[in-house]
Protein backbone atom coordinates (compact mmCIF):
# COMPACT_ATOMS: atom_id res chain seq x y z
CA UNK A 1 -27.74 92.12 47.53
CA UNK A 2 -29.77 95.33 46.43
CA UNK A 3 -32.50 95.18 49.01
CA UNK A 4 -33.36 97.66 52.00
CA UNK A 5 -30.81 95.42 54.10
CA UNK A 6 -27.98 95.79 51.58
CA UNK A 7 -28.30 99.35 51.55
CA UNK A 8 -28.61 99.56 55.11
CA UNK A 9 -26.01 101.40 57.89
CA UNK A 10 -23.25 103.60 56.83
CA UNK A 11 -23.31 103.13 53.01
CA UNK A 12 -22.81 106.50 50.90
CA UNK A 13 -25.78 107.41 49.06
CA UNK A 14 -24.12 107.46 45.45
CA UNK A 15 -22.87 104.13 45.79
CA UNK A 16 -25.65 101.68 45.28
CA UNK A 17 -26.40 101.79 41.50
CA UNK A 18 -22.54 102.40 40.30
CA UNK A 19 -21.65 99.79 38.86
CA UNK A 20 -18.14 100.71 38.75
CA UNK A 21 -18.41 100.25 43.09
CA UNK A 22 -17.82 96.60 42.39
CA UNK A 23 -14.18 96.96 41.09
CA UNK A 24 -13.81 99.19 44.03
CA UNK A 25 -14.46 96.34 46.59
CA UNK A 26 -17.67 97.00 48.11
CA UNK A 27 -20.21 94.26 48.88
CA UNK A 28 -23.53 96.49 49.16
CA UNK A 29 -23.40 96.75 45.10
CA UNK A 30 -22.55 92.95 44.38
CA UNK A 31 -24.50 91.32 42.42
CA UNK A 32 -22.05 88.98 40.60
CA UNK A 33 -22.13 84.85 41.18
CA UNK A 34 -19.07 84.06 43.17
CA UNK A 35 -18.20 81.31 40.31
CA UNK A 36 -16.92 84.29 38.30
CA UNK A 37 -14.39 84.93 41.10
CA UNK A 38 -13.32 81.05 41.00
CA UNK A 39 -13.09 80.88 37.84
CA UNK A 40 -10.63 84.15 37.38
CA UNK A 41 -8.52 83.52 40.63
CA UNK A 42 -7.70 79.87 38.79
CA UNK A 43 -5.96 82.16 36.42
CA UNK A 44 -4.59 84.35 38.61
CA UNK A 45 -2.72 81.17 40.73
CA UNK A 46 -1.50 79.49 37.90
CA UNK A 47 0.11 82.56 36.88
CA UNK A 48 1.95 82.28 40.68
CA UNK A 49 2.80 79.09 40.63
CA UNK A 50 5.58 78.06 42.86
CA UNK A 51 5.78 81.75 43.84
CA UNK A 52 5.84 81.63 47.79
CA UNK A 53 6.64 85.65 48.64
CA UNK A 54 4.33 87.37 46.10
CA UNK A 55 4.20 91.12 46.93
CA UNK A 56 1.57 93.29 45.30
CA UNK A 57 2.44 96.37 43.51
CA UNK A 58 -1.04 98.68 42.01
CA UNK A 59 0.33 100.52 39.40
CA UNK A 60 -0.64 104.15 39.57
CA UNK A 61 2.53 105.68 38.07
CA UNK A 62 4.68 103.91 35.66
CA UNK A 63 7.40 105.42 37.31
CA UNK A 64 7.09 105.05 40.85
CA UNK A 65 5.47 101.22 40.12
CA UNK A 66 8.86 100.50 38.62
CA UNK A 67 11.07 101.40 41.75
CA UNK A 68 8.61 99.38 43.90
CA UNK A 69 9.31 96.76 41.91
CA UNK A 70 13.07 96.80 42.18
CA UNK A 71 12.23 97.44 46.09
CA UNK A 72 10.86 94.27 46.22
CA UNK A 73 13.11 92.45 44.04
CA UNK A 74 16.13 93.45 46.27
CA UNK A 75 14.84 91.56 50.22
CA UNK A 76 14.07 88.60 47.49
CA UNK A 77 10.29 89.10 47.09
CA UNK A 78 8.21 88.79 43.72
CA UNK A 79 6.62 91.72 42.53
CA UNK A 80 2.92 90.76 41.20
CA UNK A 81 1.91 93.89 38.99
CA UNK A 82 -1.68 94.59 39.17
CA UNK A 83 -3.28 98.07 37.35
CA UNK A 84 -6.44 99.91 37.27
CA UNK A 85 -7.75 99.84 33.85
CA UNK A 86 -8.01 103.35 33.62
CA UNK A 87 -4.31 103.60 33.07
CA UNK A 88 -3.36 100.39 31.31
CA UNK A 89 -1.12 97.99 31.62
CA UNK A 90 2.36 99.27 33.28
CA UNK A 91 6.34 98.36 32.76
CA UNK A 92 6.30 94.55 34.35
CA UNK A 93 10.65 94.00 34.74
CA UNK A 94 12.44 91.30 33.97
CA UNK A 95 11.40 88.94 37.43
CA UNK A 96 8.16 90.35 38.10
CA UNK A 97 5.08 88.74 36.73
CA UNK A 98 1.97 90.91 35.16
CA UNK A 99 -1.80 89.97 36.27
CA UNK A 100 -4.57 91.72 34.40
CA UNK A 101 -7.02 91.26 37.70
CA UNK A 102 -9.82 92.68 35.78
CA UNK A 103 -9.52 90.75 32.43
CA UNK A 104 -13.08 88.33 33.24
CA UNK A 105 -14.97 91.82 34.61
CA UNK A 106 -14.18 94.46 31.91
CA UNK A 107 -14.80 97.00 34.89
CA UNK A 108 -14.23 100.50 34.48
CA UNK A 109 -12.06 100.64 37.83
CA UNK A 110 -10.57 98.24 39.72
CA UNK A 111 -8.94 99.18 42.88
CA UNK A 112 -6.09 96.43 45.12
CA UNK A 113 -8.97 95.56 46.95
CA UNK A 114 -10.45 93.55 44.43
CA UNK A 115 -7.89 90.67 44.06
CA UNK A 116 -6.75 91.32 47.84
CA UNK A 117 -10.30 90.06 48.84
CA UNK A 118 -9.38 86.63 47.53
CA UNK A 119 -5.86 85.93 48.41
CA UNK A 120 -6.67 82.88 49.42
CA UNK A 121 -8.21 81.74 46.06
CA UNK A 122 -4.35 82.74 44.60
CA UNK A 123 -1.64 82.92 47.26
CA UNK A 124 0.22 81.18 49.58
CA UNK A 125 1.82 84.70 50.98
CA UNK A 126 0.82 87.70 49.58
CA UNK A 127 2.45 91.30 49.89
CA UNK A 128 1.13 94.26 49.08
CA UNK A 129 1.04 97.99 49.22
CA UNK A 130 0.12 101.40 48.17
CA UNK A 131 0.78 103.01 45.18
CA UNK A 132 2.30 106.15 46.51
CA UNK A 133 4.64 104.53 49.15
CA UNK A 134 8.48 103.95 48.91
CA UNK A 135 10.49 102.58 51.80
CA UNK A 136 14.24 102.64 52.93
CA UNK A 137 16.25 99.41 52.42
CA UNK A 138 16.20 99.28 56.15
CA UNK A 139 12.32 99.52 56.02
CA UNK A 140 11.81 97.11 53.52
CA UNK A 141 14.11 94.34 55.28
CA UNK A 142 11.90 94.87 58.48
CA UNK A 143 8.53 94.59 56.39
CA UNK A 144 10.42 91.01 54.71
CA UNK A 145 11.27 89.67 58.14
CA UNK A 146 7.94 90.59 59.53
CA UNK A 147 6.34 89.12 55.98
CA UNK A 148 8.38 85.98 56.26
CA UNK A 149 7.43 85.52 59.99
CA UNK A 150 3.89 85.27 59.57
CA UNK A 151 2.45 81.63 60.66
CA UNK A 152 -0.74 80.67 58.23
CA UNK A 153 -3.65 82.40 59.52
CA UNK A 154 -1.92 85.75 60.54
CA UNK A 155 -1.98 89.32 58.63
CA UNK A 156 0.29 92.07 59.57
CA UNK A 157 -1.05 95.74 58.33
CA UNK A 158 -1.48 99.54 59.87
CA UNK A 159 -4.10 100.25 62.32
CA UNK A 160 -5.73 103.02 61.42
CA UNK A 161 -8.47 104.46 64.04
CA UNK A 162 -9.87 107.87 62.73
CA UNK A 163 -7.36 110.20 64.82
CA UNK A 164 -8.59 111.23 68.48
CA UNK A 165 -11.71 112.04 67.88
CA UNK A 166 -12.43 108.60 67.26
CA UNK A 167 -10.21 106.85 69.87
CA UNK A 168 -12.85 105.66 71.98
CA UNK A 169 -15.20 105.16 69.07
CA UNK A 170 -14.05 101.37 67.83
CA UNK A 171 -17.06 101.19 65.40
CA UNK A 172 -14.52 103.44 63.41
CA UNK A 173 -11.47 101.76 64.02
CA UNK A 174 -9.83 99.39 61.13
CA UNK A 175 -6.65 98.28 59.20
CA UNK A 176 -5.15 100.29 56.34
CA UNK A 177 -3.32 98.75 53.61
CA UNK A 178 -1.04 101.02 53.29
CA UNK A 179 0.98 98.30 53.15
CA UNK A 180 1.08 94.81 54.91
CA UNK A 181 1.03 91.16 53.50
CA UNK A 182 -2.01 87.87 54.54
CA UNK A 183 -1.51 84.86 54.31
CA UNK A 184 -3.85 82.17 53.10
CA UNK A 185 -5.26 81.05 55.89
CA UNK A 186 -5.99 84.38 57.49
CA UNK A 187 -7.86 85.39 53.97
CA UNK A 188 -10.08 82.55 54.06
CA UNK A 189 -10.78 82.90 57.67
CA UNK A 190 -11.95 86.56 56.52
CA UNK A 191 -13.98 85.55 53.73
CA UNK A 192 -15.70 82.53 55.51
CA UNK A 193 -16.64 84.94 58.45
CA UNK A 194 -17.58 87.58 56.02
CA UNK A 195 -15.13 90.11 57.54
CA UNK A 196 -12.40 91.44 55.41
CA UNK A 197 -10.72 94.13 53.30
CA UNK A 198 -13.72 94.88 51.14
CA UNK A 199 -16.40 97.90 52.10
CA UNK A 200 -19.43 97.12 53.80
CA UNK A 201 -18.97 94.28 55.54
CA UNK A 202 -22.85 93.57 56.94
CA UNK A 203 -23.66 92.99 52.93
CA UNK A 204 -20.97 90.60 52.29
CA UNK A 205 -22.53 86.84 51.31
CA UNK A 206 -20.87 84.67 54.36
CA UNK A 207 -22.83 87.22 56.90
CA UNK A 208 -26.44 85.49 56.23
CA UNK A 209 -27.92 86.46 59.48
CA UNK A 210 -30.28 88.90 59.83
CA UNK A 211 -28.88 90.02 63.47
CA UNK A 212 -25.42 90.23 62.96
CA UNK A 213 -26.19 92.15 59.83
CA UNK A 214 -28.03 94.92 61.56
CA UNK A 215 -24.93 95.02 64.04
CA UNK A 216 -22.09 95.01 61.42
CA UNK A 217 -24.12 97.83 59.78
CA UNK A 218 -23.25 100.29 62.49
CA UNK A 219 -19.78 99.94 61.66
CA UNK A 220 -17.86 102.27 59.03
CA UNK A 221 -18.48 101.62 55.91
CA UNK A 222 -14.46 101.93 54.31
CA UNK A 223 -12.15 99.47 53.44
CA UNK A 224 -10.37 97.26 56.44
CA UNK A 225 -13.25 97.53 59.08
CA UNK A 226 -13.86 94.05 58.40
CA UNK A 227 -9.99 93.04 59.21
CA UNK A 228 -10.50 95.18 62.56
CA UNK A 229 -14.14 93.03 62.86
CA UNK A 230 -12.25 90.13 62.03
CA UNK A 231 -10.10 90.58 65.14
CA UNK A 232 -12.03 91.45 67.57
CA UNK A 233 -14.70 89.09 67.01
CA UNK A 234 -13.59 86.14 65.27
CA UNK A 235 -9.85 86.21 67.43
CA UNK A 236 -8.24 86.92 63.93
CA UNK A 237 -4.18 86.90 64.49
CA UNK A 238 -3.23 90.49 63.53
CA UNK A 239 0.22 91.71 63.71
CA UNK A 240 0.26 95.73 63.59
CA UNK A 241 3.12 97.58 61.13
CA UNK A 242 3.72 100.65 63.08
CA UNK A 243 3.01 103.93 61.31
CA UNK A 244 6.07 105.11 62.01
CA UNK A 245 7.89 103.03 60.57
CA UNK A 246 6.86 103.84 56.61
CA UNK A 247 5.14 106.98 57.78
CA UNK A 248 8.65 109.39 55.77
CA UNK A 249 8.16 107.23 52.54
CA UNK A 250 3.96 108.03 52.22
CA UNK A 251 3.89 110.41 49.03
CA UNK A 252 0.44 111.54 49.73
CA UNK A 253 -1.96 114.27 50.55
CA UNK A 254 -1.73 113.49 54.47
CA UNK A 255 1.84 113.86 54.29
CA UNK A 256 2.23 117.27 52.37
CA UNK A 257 -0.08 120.45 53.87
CA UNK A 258 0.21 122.50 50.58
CA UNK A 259 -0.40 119.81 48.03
CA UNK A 260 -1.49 120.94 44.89
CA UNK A 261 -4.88 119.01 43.87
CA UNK A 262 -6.36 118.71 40.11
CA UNK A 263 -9.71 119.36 39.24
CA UNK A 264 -11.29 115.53 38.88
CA UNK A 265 -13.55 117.30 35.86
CA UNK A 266 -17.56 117.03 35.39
CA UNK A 267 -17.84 113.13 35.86
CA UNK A 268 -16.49 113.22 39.32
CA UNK A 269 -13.41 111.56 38.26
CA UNK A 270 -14.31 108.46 36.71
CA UNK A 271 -12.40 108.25 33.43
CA UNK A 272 -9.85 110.30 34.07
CA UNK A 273 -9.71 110.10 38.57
CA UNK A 274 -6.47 107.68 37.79
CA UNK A 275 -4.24 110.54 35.42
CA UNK A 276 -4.92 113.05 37.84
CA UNK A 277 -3.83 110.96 40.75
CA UNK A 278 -0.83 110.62 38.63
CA UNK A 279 -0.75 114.04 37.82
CA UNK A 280 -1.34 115.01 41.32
CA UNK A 281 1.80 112.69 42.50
CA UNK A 282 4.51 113.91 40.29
CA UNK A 283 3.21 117.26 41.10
CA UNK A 284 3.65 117.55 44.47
CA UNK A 285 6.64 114.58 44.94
CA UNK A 286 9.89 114.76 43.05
CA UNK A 287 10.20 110.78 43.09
CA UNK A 288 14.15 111.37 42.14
CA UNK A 289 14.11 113.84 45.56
CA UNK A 290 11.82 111.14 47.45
CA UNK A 291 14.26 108.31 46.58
CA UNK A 292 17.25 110.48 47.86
CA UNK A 293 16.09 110.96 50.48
CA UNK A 294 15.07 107.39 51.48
CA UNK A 295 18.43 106.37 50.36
CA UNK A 296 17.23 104.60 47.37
CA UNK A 297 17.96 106.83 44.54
CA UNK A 298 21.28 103.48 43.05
CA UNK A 299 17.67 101.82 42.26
CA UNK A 300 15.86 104.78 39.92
């Protein structure tokens, strides 16, 4: 997957030796044998076993993982705690149940794409969400019923296509996961048609034709193209979360105009990118004055 084809398109010109790109979810640097995946997602479904509403949380913050978790717990869902092993292994409650995604890979970063990839290696129903976003109880009973609603083969997540500019421009256009929840069958549809939540989608191993790679590869590069791709070429059932509706509980940069931003240091990041994002989120968000205000604080 490192040839003049896999680097091909819209790929960023730092990714294609970093190893680290892998953890990320991005198919123009894989170069592992898809047994590894099997072999770890067997872990990863035992651990779920006879768990029908999973909901994943990515631990960023201790903290703010935490309330997610009781978020979940209260419209009846399982939290599934998943971390980036930058920051270690977070607070799993009483309920919940811990996956170390990245225990066969020993990456240095490991983003929700990874395991989201291959939901339906692990999953019946799976949930799943930013870091940085809280919801009302409201909110998070309309997410449940939406979750819940989903026949096999459906996904419901955030369209997300590039503000006005890029309207018009659909090779732009994908799905966010902010938040949203797959089911099994939509997952494998992805990964059989080589279209899903992972970056680069005209290097991923289903898409073997030579044609169809050179067209994906005008696409964006980012995460979620392929679910957009997925849709509009392979009639993928996609059920769109409005923005609106979880826009108030977003703690992040696109939500704040003078947030307060901490130097990511001379390796770009790397070993310390996840403390500063925690840094960064307790800097400019109060999470006591967040959950106030979404009405949430009983659950702190």
């Amino acid at each position: 997957m490192h040839g003049s084809e896999a680097q091909a398109g819209l790929q960023k010109p730092d990714e294609a030796a970093d190893f680290s790109q892998i953890g990320k979810g991005n198919w123009a640097c894989f170069d592992l044998p898809l047994e590894r995946i099997w072999e770890a997602a067997a872990e990863w479904c035992q651990a779920l076993k006879g768990v029908r509403r999973a909901w994943l949380c990515w631990a960023v913050s201790d903290r703010w993982c935490v309330l997610q978790q009781r978020l979940i717990q209260e419209v009846g869902w399982t939290p599934v705690v998943g971390f980036d092993p930058r920051g270690g292994q977070p607070t799993c409650l009483p309920g919940s149940i811990a996956i170390d995604f990245n225990a066969h890979f020993k990456f240095d970063i490991m983003y929700m794409h990874f395991p989201l990839e291959f939901a339906f290696l692990f999953a019946e129903r799976l949930g799943f969400w930013h870091s940085d976003l809280l919801c009302s109880l409201d909110n998070m009973r309309y997410l449940r019923d939406l979750f819940e609603s989903l026949p096999d083969g459906a996904l419901a997540a955030v369209p997300e296509k590039g503000g006005r500019r890029n309207f018009f421009n659909f090779s732009r256009h994908r799905y966010w996961e902010l938040v949203g929840c797959t089911t099994r069958g939509a997952s494998e549809s992805q990964f059989r048609h080589g279209s899903g939540w992972w970056r680069h989608i005209h290097c991923h191993p289903s898409c073997t034709d030579s044609r169809e790679r050179r067209r994906r590869s005008r696409y964006y590069y980012d995460h979620g193209t392929g679910i957009m791709y997925w849709k509009r070429h392979y009639g993928g059932k996609v059920v769109d979360i409005p923005l609106e509706k979880v826009v108030a509980g977003h703690c992040t940069s696109i939500n704040k105009t003078n947030y307060k931003r901490v130097s990511p240091g001379p390796d770009g990041g790397r070993s310390g990118g996840l403390q500063n994002l925690v840094t960064e989120l307790d800097l400019n968000y109060d999470l006591s004055e967040v959950a106030k205000k979404l009405g949430i604080a009983h659950l702190l």
